[in-house]
Protein backbone atom coordinates (compact mmCIF):
# COMPACT_ATOMS: atom_id res chain seq x y z
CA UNK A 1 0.00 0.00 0.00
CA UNK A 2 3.08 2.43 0.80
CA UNK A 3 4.12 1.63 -2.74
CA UNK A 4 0.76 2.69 -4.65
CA UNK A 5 1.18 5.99 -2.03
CA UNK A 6 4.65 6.64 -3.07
CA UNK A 7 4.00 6.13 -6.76
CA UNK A 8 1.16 8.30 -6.90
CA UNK A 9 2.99 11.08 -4.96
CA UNK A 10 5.78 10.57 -7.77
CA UNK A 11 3.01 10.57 -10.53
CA UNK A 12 2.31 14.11 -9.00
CA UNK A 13 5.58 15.60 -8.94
CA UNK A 14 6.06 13.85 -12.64
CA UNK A 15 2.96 15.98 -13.55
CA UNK A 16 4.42 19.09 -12.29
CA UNK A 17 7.43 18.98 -14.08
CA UNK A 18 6.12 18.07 -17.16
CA UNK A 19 3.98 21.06 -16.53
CA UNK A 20 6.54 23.34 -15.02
CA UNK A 21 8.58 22.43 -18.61
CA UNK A 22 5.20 22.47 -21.37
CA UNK A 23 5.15 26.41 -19.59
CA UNK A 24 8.08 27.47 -21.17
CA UNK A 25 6.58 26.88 -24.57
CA UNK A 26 5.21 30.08 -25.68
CA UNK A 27 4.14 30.22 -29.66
CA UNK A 28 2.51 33.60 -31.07
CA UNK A 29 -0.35 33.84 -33.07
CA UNK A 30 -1.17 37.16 -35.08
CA UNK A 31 -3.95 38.03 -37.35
CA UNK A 32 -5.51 40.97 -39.48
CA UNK A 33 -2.31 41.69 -40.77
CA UNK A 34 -0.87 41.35 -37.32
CA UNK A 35 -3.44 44.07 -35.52
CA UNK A 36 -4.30 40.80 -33.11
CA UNK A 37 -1.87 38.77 -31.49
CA UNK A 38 -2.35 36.46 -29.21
CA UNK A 39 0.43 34.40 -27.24
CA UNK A 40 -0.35 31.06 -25.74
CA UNK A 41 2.13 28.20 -23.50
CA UNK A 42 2.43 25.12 -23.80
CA UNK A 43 -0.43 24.51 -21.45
CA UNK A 44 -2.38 25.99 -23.22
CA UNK A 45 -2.77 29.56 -21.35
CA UNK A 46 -3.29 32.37 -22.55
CA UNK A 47 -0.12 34.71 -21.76
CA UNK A 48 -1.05 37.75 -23.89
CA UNK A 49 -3.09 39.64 -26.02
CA UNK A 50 -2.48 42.58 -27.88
CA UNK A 51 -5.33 44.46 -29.95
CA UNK A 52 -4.98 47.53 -32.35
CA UNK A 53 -6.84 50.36 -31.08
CA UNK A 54 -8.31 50.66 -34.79
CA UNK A 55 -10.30 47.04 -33.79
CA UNK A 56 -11.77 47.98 -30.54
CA UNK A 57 -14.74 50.16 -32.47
CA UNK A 58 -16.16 47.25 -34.52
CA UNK A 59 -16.91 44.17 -32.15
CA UNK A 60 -17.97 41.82 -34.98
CA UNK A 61 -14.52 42.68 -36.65
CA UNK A 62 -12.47 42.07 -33.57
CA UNK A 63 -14.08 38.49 -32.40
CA UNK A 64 -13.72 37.27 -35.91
CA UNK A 65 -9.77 38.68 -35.61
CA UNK A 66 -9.25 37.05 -31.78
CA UNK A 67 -10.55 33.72 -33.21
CA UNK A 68 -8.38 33.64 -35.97
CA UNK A 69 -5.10 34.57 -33.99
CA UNK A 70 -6.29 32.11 -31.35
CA UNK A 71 -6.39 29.40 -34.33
CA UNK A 72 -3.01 30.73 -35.23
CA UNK A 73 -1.25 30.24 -31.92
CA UNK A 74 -2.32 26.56 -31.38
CA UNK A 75 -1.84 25.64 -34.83
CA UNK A 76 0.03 23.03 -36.57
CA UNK A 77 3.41 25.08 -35.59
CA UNK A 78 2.39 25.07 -31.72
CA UNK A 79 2.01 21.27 -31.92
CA UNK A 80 5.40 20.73 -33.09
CA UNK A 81 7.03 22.63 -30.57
CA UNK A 82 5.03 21.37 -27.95
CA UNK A 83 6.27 17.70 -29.79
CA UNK A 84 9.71 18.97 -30.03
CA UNK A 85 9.14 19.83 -25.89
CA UNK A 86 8.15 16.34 -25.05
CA UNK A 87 11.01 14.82 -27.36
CA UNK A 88 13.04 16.83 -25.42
CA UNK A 89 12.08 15.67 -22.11
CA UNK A 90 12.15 11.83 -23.14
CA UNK A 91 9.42 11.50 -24.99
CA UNK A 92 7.08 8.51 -24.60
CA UNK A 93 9.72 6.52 -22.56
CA UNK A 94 8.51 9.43 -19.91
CA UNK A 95 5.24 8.17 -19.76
CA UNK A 96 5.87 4.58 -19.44
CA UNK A 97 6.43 5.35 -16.10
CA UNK A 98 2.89 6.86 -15.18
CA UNK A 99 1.11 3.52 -15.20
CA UNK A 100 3.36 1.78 -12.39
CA UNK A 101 3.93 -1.38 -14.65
CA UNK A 102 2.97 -4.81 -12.45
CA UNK A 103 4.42 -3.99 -9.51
């Protein structure tokens, strides 16, 4: 039973640095000719957003522009860097650790 109790408290601290790391990938998004831009990490938070004054009159204009520049920043390019990340950190040898194998 101390086992199980040990390995979960190691699944936790796992967890956290996986999630300490995935926050240091930060990927830009931009659209409208760059008036948007919105900047996400690699948990998926949103770090920053930066509107064009010009955008803040028309509220139709500026959804359809933060929607866009939201698709931007977790695009295809996010997901390989967030890949890249979890190469990085050992991949899916990592998480053959998480299940606690037949102990």
């Amino acid at each position: 039973m101390f086992n199980k109790l040990k390995h979960i408290k190691d699944l936790k601290k796992q967890g956290k640095v996986m999630q300490n790391e995935l926050a240091s990938v930060v990927h830009e998004g931009s659209s409208a000719h760059g008036k948007v831009k919105i900047v996400v990490n690699g948990n998926r938070d949103l770090v920053e957003v930066t509107i064009d004054p010009e955008f803040l009159s028309d509220a139709k204009k500026l959804e359809e522009a933060i929607k866009s520049a939201w698709k931007d920043a977790t695009g295809m390019k996010f997901q390989m860097k967030l890949a890249k990340k979890m190469q990085d950190m050992g991949g899916l040898d990592m998480l053959k650790n998480l299940g606690g194998g037949g102990e």
